[in-house]
Protein backbone atom coordinates (compact mmCIF):
# COMPACT_ATOMS: atom_id res chain seq x y z
CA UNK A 1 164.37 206.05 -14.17
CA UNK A 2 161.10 205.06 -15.31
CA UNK A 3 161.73 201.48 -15.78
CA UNK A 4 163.78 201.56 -12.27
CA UNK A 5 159.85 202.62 -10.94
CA UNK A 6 158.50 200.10 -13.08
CA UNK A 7 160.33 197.07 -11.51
CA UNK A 8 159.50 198.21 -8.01
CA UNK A 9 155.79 198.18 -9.18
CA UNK A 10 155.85 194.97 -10.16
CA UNK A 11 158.16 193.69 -7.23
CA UNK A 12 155.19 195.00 -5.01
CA UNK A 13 152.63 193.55 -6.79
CA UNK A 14 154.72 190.21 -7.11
CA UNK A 15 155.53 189.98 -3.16
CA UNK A 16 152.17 191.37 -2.17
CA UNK A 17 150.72 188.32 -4.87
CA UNK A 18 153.04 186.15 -3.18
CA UNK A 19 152.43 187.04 0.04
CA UNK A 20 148.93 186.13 -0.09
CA UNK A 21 149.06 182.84 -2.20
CA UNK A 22 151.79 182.09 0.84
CA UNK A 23 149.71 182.59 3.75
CA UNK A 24 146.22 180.75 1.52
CA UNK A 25 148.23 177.88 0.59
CA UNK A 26 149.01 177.76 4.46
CA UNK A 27 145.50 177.73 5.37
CA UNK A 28 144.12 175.17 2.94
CA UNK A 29 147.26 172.55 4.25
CA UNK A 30 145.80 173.31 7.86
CA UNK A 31 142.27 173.17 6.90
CA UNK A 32 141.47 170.00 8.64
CA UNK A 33 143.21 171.11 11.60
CA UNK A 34 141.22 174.37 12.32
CA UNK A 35 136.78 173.69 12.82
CA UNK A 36 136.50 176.46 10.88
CA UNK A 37 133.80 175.19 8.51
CA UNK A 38 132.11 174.05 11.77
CA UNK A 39 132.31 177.14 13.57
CA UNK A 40 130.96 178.53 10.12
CA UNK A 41 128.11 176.52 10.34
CA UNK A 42 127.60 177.36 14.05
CA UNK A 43 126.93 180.99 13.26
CA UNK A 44 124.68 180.34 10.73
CA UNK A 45 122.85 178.14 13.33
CA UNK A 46 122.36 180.84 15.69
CA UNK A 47 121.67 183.31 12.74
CA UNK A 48 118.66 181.24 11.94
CA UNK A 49 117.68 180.61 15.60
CA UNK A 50 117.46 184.97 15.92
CA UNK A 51 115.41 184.64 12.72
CA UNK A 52 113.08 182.08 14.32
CA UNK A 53 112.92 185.18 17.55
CA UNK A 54 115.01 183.20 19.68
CA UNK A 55 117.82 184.81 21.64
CA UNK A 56 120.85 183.00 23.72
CA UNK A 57 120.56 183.46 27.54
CA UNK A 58 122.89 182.11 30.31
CA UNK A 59 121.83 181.58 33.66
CA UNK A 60 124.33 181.30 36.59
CA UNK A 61 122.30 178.95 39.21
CA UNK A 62 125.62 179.42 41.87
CA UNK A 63 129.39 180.10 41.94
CA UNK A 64 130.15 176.99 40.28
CA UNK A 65 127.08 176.39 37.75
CA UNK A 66 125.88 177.89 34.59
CA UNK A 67 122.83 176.95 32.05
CA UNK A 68 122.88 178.69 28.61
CA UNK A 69 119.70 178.77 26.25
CA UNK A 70 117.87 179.82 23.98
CA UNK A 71 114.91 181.56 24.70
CA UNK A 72 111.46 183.04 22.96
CA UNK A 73 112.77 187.13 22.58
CA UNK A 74 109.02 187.68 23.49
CA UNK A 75 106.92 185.28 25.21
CA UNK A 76 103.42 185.10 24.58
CA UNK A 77 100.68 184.15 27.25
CA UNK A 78 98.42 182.19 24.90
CA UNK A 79 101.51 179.96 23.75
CA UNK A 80 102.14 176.97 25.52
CA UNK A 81 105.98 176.55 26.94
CA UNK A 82 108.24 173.99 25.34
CA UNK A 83 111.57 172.72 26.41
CA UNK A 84 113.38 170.35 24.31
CA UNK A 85 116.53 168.79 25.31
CA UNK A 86 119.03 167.43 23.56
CA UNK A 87 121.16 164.22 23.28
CA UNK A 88 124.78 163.40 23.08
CA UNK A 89 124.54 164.22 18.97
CA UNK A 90 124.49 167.66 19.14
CA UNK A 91 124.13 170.92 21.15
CA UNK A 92 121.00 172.85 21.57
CA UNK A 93 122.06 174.61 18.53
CA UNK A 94 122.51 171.28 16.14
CA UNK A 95 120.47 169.04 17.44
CA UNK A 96 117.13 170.79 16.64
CA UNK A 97 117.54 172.20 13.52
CA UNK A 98 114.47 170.91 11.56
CA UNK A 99 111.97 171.35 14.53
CA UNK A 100 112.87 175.08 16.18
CA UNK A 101 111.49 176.37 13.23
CA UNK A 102 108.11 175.05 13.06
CA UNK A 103 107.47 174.65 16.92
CA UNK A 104 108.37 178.26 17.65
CA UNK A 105 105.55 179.47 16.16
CA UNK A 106 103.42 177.45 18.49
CA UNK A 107 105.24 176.91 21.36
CA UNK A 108 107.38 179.86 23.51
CA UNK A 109 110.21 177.43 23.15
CA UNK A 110 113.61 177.22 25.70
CA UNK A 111 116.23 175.04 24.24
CA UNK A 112 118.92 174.22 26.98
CA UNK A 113 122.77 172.94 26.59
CA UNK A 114 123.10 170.08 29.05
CA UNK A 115 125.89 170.76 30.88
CA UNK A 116 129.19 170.39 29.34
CA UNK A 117 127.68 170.51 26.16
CA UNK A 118 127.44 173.78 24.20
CA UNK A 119 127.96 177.12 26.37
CA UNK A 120 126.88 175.06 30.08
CA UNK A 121 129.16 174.65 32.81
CA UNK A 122 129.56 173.52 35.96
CA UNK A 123 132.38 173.23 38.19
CA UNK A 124 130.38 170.29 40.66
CA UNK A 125 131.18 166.63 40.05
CA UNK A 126 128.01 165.25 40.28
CA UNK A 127 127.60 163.46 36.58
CA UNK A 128 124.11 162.61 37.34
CA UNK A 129 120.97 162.53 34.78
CA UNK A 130 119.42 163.33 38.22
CA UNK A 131 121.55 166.72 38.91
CA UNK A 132 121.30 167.60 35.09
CA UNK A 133 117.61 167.36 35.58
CA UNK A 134 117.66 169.95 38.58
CA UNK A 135 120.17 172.00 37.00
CA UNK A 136 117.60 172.53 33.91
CA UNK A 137 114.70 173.28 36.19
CA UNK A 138 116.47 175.68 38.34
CA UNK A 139 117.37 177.40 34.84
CA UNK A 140 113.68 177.42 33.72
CA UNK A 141 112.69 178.90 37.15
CA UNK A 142 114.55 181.79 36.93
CA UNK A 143 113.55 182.49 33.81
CA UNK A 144 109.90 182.69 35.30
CA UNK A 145 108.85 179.34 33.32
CA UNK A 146 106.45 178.03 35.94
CA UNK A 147 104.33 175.46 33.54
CA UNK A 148 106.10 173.80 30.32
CA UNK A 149 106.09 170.65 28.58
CA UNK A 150 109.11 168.62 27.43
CA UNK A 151 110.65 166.86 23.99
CA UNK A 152 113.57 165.07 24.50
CA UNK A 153 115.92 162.53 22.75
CA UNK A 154 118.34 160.25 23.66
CA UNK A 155 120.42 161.21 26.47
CA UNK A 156 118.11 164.23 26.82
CA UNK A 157 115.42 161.74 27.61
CA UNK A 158 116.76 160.19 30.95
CA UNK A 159 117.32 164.39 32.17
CA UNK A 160 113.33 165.01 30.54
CA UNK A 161 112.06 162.31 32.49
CA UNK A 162 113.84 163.06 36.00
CA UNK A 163 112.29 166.59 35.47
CA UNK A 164 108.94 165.67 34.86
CA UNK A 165 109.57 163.38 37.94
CA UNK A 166 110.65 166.08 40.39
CA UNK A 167 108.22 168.41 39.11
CA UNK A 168 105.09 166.85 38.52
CA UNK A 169 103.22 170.35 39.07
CA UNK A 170 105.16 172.46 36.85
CA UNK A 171 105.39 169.54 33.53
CA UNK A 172 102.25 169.08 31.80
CA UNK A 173 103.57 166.58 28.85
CA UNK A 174 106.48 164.62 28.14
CA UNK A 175 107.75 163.45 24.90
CA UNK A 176 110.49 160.92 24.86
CA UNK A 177 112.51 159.84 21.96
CA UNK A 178 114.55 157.01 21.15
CA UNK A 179 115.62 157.18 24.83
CA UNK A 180 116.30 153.51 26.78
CA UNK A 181 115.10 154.69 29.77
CA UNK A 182 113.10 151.20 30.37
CA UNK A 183 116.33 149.35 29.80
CA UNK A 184 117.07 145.93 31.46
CA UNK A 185 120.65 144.96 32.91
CA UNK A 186 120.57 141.60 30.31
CA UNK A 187 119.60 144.57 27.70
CA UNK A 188 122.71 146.37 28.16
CA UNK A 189 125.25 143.56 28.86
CA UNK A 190 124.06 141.70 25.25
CA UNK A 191 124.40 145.14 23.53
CA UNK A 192 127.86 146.06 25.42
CA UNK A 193 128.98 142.42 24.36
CA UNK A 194 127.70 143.06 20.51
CA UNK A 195 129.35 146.41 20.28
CA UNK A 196 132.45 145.01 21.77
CA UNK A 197 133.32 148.30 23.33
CA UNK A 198 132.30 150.78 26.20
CA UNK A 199 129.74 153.14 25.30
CA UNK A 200 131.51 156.38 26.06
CA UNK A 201 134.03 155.31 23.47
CA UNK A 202 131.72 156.00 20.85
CA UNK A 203 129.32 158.62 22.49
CA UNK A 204 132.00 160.61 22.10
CA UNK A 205 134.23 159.81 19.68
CA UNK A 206 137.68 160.62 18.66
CA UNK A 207 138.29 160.22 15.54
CA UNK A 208 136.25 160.07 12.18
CA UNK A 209 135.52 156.37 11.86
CA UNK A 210 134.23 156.18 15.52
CA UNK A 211 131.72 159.22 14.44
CA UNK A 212 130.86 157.18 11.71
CA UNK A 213 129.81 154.12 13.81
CA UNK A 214 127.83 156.49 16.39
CA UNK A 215 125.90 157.31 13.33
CA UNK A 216 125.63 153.80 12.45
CA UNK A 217 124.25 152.69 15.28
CA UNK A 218 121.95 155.57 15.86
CA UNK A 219 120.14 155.16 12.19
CA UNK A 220 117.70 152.70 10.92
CA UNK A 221 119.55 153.29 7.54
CA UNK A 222 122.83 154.72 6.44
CA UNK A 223 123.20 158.06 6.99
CA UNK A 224 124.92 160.76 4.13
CA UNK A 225 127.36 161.03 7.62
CA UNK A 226 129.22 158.06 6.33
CA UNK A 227 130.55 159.61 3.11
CA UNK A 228 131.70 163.35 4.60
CA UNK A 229 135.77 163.60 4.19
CA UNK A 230 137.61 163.19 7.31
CA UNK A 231 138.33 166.46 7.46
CA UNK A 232 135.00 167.79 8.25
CA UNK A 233 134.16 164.84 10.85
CA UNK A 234 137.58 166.37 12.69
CA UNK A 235 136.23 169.59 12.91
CA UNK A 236 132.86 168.90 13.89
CA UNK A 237 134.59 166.59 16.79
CA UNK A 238 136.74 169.15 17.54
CA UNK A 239 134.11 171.61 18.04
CA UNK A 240 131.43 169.39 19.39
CA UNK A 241 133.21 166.59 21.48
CA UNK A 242 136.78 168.11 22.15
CA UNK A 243 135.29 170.55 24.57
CA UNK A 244 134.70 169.04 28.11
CA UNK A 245 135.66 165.85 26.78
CA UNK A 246 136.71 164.29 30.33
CA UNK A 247 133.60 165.48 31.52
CA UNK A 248 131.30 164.41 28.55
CA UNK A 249 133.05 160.58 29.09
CA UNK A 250 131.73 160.47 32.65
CA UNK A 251 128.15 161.53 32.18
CA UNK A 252 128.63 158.65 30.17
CA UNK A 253 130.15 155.90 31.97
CA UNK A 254 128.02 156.86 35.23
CA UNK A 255 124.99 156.52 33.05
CA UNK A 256 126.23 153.02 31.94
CA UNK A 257 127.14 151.92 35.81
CA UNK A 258 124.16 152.79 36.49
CA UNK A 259 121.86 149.52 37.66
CA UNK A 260 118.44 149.37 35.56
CA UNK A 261 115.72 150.53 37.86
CA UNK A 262 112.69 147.95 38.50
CA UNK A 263 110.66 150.26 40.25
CA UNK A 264 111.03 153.41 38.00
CA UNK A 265 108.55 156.01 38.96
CA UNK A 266 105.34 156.39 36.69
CA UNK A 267 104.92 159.48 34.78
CA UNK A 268 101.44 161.23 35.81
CA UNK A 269 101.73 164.14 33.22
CA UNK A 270 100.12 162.98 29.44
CA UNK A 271 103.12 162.00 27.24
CA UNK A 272 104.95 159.93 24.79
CA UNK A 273 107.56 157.13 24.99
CA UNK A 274 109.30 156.14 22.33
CA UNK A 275 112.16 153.58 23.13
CA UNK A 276 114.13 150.54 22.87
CA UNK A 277 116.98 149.00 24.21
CA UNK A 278 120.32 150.69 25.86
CA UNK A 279 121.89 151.04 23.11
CA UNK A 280 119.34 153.47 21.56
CA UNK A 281 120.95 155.95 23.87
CA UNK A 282 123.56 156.52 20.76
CA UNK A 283 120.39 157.65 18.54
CA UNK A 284 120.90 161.52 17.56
């Protein structure tokens, strides 16, 4: 009897042990095919944004649009507004991680997703730098943000500097980086012909060696990008580029069929402009 209640101890124990070596084993083979190291590092993201007294707002301008960011929990009056916007690299979450921290304590920050990138949405088909521009100071207006300034990169900076454009009252600075938004149509056609490929091919990529070359061609130097396992460059596509791909493509190829603009409006507010050609759109 005793050893009969013995062996069904240890049968439990044995199933139950195999059970769960089972179901891990299952999880590490499917590792690369679930972002969930990239999702981890998303909620750490936002973790340190609440530390840095941010907190995640979404603002539904109509029925068919919706801006989500990140706002200062409690604004002070004596802090100047900032509103940084982001390129094709990253999210409002990832692409700012080295400057929320610092800049909140000087600025009342407001960190937008673009739309299509992040938690925005909209259901129009206007792909415009132009609409994304108006969608972002809509956003700000509701949230009572009547004066700001602006820091922008990459694609961020062609939305920054339509805002500052439509709104010359309500932008007191601009800072643009690594943006082409002085590019020439010889520009782009000798960088297209270089890179032997269309540029929404690799601003948003598919698969780890096109990340890799994004990289590439955004750095001055190699970036620690290049040696991550392919594994983690799925996820982070996955999570970052696999959502509202179709729609992430044609903000891209409208800004590329776009014709370079001789005539582009001069800037009153006090800013910065740090470009070069086209193809510094890819930088991060």
């Amino acid at each position: 009897m005793e050893s009969t209640k013995l062996w069904h101890l240890i049968s439990f124990y044995l199933s139950t042990a195999l059970f769960i070596f089972r179901n891990l084993l299952h999880y590490i083979l499917n590792l690369n095919r679930s972002p969930f190291l990239t999702i981890f590092m998303d909620t750490i993201l936002s973790l340190y944004f609440r530390l840095c007294d941010l907190s995640p707002c979404a603002i539904d301008l109509d029925d068919q649009t919706t801006i989500h960011f990140w706002v200062a929990n409690h604004r002070r009056f004596n802090k100047p507004s900032l509103v940084m916007v982001h390129g094709y690299g990253g999210n409002s979450l990832w692409q700012f991680l080295y400057q929320v921290g610092p800049l909140s304590r000087k600025f009342n920050v407001y960190i937008p997703d673009l739309l299509f990138f992040g938690k925005s949405y909209s259901r129009s088909l206007n792909r415009s730098d132009l609409f994304q521009a108006k969608c972002l100071s809509d956003g700000l207006k509701r949230l009572g943000v009547d004066r700001f300034s602006v820091y922008a990169i990459s694609y961020g900076g062609f939305v920054a500097y339509r805002m500052a454009e439509m709104n010359p009252d309500a932008v007191e600075k601009v800072a643009i980086m690594s943006s082409g938004i002085v590019y020439t149509d010889d520009q782009r056609a000798e960088q297209m012909k270089k890179i032997g490929r269309h540029p929404s091919e690799i601003l948003v990529p598919k698969n780890p060696n096109d990340l890799r070359l994004l990289v590439n061609l955004s750095m001055y130097k190699q970036s620690s990008v290049y040696w991550f396992p392919d594994f983690l460059l799925r996820q982070f596509i996955t999570m970052m580029y696999d959502h509202c791909r179709k729609e992430k493509m044609e903000l891209a190829e409208q800004l590329a069929a776009k014709k370079a603009d001789p005539n582009l409006p001069v800037l009153t507010q006090v800013g910065c402009l740090s470009e070069s050609t086209f193809w510094v759109l890819l930088c991060f």
